[in-house]
Protein backbone atom coordinates (compact mmCIF):
# COMPACT_ATOMS: atom_id res chain seq x y z
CA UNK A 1 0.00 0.00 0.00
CA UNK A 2 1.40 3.66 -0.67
CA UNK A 3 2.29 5.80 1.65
CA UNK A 4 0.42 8.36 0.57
CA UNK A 5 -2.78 6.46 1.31
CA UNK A 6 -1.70 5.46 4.30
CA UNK A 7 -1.14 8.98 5.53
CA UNK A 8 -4.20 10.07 4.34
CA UNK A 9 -6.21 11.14 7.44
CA UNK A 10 -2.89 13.38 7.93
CA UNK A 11 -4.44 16.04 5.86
CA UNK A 12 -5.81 19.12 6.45
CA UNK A 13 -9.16 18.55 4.87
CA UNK A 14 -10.58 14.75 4.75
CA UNK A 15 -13.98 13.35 3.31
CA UNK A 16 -14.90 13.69 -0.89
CA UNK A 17 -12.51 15.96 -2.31
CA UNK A 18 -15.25 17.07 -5.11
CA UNK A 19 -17.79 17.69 -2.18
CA UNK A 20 -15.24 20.05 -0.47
CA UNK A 21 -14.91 21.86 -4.29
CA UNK A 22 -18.54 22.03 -4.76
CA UNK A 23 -18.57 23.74 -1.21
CA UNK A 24 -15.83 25.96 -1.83
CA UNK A 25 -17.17 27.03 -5.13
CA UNK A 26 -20.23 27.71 -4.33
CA UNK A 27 -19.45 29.99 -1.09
CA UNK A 28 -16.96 32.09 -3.33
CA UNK A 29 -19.94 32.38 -5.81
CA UNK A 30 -22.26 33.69 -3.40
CA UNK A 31 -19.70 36.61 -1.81
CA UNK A 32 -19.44 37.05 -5.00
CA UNK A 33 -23.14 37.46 -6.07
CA UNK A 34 -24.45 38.34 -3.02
CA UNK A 35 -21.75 41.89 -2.98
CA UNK A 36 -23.53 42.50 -6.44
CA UNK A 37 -27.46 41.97 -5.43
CA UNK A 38 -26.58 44.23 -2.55
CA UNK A 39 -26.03 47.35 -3.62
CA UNK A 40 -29.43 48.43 -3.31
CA UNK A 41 -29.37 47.86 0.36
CA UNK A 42 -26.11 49.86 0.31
CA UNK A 43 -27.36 52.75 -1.27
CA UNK A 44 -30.62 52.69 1.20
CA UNK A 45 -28.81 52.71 4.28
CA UNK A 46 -25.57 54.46 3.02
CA UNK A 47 -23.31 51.50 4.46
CA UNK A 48 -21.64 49.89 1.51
CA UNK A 49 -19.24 47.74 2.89
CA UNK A 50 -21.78 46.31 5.73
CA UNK A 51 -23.82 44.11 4.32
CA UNK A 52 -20.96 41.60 2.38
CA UNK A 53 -18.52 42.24 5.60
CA UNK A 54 -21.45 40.88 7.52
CA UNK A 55 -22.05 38.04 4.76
CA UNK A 56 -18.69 37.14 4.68
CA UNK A 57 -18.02 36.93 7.93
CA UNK A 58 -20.83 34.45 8.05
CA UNK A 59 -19.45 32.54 4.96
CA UNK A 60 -16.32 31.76 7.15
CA UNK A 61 -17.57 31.06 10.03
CA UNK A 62 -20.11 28.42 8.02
CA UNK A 63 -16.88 27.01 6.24
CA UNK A 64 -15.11 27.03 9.75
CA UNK A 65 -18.60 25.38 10.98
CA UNK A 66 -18.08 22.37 8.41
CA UNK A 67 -14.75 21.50 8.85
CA UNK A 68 -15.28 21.31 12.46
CA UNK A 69 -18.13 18.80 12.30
CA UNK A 70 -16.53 16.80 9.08
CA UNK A 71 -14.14 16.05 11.71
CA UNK A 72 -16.44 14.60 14.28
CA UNK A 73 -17.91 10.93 13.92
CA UNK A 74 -20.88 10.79 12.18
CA UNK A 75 -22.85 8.37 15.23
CA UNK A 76 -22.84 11.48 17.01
CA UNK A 77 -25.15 12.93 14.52
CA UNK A 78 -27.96 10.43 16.12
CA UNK A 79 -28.50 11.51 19.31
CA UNK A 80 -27.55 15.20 18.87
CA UNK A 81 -30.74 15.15 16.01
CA UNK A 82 -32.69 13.57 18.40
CA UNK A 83 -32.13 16.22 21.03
CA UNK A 84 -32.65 18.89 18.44
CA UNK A 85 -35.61 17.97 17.50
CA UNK A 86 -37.34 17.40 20.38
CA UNK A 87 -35.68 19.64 22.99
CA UNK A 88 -35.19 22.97 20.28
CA UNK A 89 -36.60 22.95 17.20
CA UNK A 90 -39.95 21.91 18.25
CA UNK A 91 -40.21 24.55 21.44
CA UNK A 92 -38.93 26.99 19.00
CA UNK A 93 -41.85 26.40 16.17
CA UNK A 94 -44.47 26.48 18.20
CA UNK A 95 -42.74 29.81 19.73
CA UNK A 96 -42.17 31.51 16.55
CA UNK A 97 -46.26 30.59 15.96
CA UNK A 98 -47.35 33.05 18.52
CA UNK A 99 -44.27 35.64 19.11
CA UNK A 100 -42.15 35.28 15.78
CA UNK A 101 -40.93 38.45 14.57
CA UNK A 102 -42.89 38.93 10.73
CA UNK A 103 -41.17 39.90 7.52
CA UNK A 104 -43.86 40.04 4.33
CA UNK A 105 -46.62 38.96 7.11
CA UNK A 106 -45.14 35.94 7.94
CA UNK A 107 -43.98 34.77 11.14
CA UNK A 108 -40.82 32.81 10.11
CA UNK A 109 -37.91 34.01 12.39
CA UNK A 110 -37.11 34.63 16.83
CA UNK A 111 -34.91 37.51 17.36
CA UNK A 112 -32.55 36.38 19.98
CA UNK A 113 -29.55 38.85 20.87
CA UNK A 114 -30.23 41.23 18.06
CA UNK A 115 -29.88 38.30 16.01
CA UNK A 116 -32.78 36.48 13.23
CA UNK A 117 -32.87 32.51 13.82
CA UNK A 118 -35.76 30.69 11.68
CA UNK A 119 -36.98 27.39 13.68
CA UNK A 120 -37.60 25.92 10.63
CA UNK A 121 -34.28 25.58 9.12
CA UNK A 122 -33.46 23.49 12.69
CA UNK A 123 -36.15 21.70 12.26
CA UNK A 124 -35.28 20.39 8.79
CA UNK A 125 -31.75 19.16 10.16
CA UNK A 126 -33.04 17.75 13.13
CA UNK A 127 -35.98 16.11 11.27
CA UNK A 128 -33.38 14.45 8.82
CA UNK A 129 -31.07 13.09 11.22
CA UNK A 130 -34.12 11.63 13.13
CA UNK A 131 -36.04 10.29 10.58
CA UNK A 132 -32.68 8.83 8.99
CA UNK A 133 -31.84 7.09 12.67
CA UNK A 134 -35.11 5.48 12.90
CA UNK A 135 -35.53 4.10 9.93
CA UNK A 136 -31.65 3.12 10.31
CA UNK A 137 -32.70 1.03 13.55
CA UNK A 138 -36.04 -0.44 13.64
CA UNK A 139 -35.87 -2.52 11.04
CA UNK A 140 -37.71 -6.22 9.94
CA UNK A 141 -35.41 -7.82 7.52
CA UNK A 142 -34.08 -5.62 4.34
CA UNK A 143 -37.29 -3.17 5.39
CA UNK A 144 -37.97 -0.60 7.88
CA UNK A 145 -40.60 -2.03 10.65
CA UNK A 146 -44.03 -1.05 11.22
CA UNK A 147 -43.39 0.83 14.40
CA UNK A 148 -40.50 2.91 12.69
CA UNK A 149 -43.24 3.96 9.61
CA UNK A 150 -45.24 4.88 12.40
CA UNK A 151 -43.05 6.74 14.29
CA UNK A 152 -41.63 8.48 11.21
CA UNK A 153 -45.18 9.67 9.84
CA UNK A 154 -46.08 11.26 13.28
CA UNK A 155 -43.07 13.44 13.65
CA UNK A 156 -43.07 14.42 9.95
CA UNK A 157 -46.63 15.61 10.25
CA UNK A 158 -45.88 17.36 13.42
CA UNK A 159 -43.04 19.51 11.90
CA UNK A 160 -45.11 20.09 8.42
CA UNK A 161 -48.32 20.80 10.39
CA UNK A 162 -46.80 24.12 12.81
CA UNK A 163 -44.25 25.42 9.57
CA UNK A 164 -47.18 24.80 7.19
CA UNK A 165 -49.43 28.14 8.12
CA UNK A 166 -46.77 30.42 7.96
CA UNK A 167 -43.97 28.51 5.18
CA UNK A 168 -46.19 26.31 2.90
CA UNK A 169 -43.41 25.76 0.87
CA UNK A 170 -40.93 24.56 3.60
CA UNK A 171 -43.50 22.17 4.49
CA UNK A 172 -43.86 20.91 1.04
CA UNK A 173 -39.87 20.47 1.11
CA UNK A 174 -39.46 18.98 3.84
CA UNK A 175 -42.80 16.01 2.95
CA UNK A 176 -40.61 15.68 -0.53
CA UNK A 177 -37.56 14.77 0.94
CA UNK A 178 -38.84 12.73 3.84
CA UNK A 179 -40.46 10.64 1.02
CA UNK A 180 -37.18 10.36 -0.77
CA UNK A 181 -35.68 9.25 2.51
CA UNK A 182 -38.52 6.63 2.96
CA UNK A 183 -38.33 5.23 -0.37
CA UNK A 184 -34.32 4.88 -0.25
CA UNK A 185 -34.50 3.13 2.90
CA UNK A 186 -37.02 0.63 1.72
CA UNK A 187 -39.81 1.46 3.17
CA UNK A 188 -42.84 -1.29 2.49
CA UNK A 189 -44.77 -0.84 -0.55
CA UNK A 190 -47.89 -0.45 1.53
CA UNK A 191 -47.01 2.48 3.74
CA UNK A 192 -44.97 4.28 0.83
CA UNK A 193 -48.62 3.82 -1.15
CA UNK A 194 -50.40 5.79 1.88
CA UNK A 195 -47.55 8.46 1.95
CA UNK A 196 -48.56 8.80 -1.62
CA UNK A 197 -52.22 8.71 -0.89
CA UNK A 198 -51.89 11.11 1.30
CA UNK A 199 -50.33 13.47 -0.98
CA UNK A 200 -52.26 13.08 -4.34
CA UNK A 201 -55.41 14.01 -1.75
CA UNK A 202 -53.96 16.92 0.52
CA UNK A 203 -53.36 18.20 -3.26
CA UNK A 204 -56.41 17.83 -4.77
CA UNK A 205 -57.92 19.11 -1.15
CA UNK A 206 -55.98 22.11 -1.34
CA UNK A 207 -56.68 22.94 -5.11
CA UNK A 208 -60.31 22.03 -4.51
CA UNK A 209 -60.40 24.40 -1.57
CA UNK A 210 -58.31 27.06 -3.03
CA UNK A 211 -60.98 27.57 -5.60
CA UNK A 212 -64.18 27.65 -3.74
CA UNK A 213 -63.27 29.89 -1.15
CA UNK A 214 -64.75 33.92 -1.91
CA UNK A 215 -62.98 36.20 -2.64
CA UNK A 216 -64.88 38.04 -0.24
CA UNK A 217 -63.91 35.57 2.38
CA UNK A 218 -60.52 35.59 1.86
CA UNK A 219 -60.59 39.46 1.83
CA UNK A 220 -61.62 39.13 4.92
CA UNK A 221 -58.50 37.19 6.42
CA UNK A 222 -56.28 39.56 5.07
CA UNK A 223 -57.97 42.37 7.04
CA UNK A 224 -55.83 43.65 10.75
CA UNK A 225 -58.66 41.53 12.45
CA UNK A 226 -57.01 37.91 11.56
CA UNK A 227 -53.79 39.30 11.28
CA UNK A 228 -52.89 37.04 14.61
CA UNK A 229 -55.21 33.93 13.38
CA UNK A 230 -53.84 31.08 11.85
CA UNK A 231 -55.68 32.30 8.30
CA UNK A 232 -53.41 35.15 7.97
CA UNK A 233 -51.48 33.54 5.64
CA UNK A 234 -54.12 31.35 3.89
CA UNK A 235 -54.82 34.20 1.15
CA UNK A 236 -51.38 34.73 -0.06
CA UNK A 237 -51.05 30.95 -0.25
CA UNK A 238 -54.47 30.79 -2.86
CA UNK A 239 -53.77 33.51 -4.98
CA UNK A 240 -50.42 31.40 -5.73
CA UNK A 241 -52.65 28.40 -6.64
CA UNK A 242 -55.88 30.48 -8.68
CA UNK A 243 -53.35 33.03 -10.08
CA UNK A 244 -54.30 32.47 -13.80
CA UNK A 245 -50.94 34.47 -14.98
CA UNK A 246 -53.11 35.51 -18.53
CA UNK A 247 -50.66 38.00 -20.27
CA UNK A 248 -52.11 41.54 -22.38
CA UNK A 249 -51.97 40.96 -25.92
CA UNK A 250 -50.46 44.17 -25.96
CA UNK A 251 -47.23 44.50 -24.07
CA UNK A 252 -47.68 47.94 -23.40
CA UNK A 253 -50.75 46.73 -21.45
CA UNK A 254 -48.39 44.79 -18.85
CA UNK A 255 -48.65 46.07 -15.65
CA UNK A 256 -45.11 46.12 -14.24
CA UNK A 257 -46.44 46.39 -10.61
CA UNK A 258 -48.22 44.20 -10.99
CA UNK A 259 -46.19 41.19 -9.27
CA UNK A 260 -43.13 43.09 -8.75
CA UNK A 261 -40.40 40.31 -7.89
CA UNK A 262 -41.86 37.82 -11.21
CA UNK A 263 -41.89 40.87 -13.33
CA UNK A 264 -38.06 42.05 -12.54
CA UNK A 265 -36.62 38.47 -12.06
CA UNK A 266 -38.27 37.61 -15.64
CA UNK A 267 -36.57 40.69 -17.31
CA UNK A 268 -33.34 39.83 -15.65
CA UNK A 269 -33.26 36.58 -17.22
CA UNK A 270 -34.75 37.59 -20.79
CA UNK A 271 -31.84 40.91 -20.78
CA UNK A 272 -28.41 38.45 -19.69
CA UNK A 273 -27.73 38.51 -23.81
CA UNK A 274 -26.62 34.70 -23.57
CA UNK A 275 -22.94 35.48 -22.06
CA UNK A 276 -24.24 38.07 -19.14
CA UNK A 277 -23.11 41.24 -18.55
CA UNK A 278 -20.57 40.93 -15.92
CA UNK A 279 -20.20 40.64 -12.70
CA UNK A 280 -21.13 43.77 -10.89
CA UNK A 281 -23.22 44.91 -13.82
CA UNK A 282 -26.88 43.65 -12.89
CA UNK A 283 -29.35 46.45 -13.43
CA UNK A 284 -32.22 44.51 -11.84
CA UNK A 285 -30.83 43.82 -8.58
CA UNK A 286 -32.03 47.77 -7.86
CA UNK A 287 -35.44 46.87 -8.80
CA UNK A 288 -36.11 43.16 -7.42
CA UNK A 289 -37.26 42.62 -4.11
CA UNK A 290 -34.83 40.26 -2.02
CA UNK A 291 -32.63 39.96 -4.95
CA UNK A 292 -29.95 38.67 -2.54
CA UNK A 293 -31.53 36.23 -0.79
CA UNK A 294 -35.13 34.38 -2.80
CA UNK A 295 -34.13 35.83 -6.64
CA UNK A 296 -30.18 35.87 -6.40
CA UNK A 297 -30.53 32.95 -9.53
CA UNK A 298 -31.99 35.65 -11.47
CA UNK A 299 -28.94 37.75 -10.77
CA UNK A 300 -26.29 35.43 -11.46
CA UNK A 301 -28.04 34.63 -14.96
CA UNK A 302 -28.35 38.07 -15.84
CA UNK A 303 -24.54 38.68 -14.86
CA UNK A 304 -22.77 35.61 -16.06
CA UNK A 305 -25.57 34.49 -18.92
CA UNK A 306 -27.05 31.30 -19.33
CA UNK A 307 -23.38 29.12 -18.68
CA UNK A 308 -23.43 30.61 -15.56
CA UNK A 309 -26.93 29.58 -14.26
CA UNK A 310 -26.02 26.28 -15.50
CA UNK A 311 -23.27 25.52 -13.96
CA UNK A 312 -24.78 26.53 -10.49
CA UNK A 313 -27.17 24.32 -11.32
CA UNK A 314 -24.47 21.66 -12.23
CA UNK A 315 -22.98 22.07 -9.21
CA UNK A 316 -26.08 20.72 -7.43
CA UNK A 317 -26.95 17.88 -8.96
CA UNK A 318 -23.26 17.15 -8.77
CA UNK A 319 -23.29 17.10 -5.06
CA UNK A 320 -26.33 14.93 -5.55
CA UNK A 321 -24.64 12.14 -7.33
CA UNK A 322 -21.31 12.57 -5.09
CA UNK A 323 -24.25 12.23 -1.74
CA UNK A 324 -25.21 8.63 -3.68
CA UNK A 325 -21.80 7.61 -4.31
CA UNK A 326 -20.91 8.03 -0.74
CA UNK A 327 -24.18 6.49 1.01
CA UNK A 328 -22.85 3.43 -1.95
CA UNK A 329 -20.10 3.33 0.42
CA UNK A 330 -21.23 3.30 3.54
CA UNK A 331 -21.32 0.28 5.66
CA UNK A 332 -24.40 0.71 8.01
CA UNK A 333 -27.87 2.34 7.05
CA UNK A 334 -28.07 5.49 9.23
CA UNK A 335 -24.90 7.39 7.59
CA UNK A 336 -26.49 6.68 4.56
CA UNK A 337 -30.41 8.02 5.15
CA UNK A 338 -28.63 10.86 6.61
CA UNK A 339 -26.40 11.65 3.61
CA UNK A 340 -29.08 10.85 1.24
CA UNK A 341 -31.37 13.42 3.09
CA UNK A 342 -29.46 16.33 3.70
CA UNK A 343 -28.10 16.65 0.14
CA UNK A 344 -31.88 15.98 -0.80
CA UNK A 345 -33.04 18.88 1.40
CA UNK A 346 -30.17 21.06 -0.31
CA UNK A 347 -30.59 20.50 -4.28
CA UNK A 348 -34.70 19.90 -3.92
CA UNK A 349 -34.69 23.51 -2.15
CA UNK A 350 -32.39 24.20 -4.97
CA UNK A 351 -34.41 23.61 -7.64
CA UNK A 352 -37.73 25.05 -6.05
CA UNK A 353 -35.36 28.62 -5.77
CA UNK A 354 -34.22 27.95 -9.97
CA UNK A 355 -37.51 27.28 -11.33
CA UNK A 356 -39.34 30.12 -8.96
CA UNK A 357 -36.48 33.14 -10.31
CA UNK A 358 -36.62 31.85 -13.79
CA UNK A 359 -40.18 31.27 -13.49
CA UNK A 360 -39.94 27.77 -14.86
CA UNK A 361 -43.10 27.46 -12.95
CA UNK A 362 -45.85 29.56 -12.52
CA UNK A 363 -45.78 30.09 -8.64
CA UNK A 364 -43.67 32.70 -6.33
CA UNK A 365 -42.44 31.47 -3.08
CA UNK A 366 -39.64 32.28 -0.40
CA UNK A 367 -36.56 29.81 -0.53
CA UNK A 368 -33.22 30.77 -0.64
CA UNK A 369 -30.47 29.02 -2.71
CA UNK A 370 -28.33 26.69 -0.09
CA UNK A 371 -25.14 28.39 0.17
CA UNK A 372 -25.51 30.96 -2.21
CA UNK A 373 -28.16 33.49 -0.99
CA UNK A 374 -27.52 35.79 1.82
CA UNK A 375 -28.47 34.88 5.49
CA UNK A 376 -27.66 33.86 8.90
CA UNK A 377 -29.13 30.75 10.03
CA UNK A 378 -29.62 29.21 6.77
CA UNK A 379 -25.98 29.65 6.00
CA UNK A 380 -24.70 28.24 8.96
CA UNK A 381 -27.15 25.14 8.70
CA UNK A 382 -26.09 24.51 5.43
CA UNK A 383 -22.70 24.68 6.25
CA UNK A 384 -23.56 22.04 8.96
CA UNK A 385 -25.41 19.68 6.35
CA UNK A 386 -21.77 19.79 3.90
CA UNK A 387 -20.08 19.18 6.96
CA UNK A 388 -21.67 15.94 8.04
CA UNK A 389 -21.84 14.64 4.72
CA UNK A 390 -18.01 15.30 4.66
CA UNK A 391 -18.17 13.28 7.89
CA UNK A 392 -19.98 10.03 6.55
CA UNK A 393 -17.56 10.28 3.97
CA UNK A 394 -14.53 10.66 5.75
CA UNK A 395 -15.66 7.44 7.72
CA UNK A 396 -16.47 5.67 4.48
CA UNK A 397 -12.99 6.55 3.47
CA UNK A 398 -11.52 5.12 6.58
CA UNK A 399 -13.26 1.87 6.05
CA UNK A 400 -12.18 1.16 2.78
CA UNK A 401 -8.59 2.08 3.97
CA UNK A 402 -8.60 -0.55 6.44
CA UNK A 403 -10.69 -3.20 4.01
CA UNK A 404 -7.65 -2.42 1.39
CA UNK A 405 -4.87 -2.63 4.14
CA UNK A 406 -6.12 -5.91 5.46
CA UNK A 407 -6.34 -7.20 2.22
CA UNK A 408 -3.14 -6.29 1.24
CA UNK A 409 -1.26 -7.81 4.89
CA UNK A 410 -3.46 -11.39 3.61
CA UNK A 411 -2.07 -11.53 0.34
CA UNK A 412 1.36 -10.46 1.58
């Protein structure tokens, strides 16, 4: 065996070498980006270095966050999710219900020491590691048990039923990936067919009810009287559905206002001339509405063209297939479920952000590209998600080390 492989765990940086470039490349594209989409923010409040020294300083500490926990043992991972869930994330949802501090009318975030912290991105960490530990351990031959369906389906609901009112699209995030998650780890035909049920009919419930509702009725939810109620929400969440998006014949006829962050993110994308026009150079980022954070896609597209909002893309579904190649390699179920879900909840939250800027489909909603848009907590949990996949692999890597050294002292 070389010695070179044998010294491996002597680096600096351990686990998949193309998941560590992936990382890398996509933090240095959103200082990058998110120093361009800011300069609106800049202008408002006259402070133009503030907001990427403050977005910076959280992109290091996030990288400084994963190598840190790519260095830990990845069994930890199942009873410090456990613990999360239970003991924080789920204290802090139903918190964030009642006091949570509102941005666009929607109680998402707890300011705690000056600082924003959305429950919800815990949650979706804690809920992976849990589910993924479960299904990992109660087990009846090559499938998960009865008892670990049931378990599964009960927390799952809990966490989609308190984000659901106030994030309908987290929830529906979070149900897609903990389906993923149930139908890698084998889950039996039977249960995975009510998991589908159930979907297919809260669905067609939803787009039933969306359209028989009255207007009238709904105006009346969005008056100050609800604004506490738990139907505060529900009218921004059907005009999404019954939104008919029929364009003016006439373009002249288009009224701009009329959906502000569609209209601006559309005319970033249709104006990038194929190769972009630079970085720095984005004339809609004054315009659009969070264009750091929920429409930064649209930025980078209209800046580096269409190559560039390919390869971003590229760069997620990469991570996808390295996440499969290293739950190939590991040698018990949970490190698996767990890689397999957290790069799940990063590229499907990926590609909800992609085809929402581009408008690829019809429908506007709040999700911020993993590691690219600006933010506190989701950066840091993100971070934590590359870091424990770095961590499954890192153990991977030590196994088939030892396999191929023991192999080697038999022949020898």
């Amino acid at each position: 065996m070389k010695l070179n492989k044998i010294l491996a765990d002597k680096r600096f940086l351990h686990g998949d070498m193309v998941v560590w470039m992936i990382f890398l490349l996509l933090c240095m594209i959103s200082v990058i980006e998110v120093y361009s989409a800011s300069s609106n923010m800049s202008f408002k409040t006259g402070q133009y270095w503030e907001p990427i020294i403050e977005h910076g300083t959280y992109v290091i500490v996030g990288i400084a966050l994963a190598w840190i926990i790519h260095l830990f043992p990845c069994n930890i991972f199942k009873l410090l999710s456990t613990f999360l869930l239970h003991f924080v994330a789920y204290p802090m949802l139903i918190w964030v219900l009642f006091f949570g501090s509102k941005v666009n009318d929607a109680a998402r975030w707890l300011v705690i020491g000056g600082k924003t912290i959305q429950p919800s991105e815990i949650a979706k960490i804690a809920l992976v590691g849990f589910v993924a530990f479960i299904l990992a351990t109660l087990r009846e031959g090559n499938n998960a048990s009865k008892l670990a369906c049931k378990i599964v389906f009960v927390e799952v609901l809990a966490v989609v039923g308190l984000i659901v009112t106030e994030n309908a699209s987290t929830a529906g995030i979070i149900f897609l990936v903990m389906y993923g998650i149930c139908f890698f780890a084998r889950v039996p035909n039977k249960y995975m067919g009510w998991l589908t049920g159930l979907f297919v009919a809260a669905a067609i419930g939803g787009i039933t009810l969306a359209y028989s509702i009255p207007e009238s009725t709904l105006e009346k939810w969005s008056s100050q009287e609800y604004k506490n109620s738990i139907f505060h929400r529900l009218p921004t969440q059907i005009h999404r559905i019954t939104d008919k998006h029929v364009l003016p014949e006439d373009p002249a006829d288009y009224d701009i206002t009329d959906n502000i962050q569609v209209t601006h993110a559309q005319i970033a994308v249709a104006t990038c001339n194929i190769i972009g026009k630079g970085p720095g150079n984005s004339v809609q980022r004054d315009f659009l509405p969070q264009a750091y954070s929920d429409f930064i896609y649209a930025i980078i597209i209209e800046e580096g063209g269409i190559a560039s909002g390919a390869f971003v893309m590229f760069l997620y579904l990469l991570l996808m297939w390295r996440a499969m190649k290293i739950a190939s390699r590991c040698k018990s179920l949970f490190p698996a479920y767990l890689v397999m879900g957290l790069a799940l909840m990063m590229v499907v939250q990926a590609m909800v952000n992609m085809t929402v800027a581009t408008q690829a489909v019809h429908i506007v909603t709040g999700q911020p590209l993993p590691l690219i848009s600006r933010g506190g907590t989701s950066t840091f949990i993100n971070c934590t998600y590359i870091g424990i996949i770095l961590s499954v692999s890192r153990s991977a890597k030590k196994k088939e080390l030892k396999k191929e050294t023991e192999t080697e002292v038999v022949q020898a």
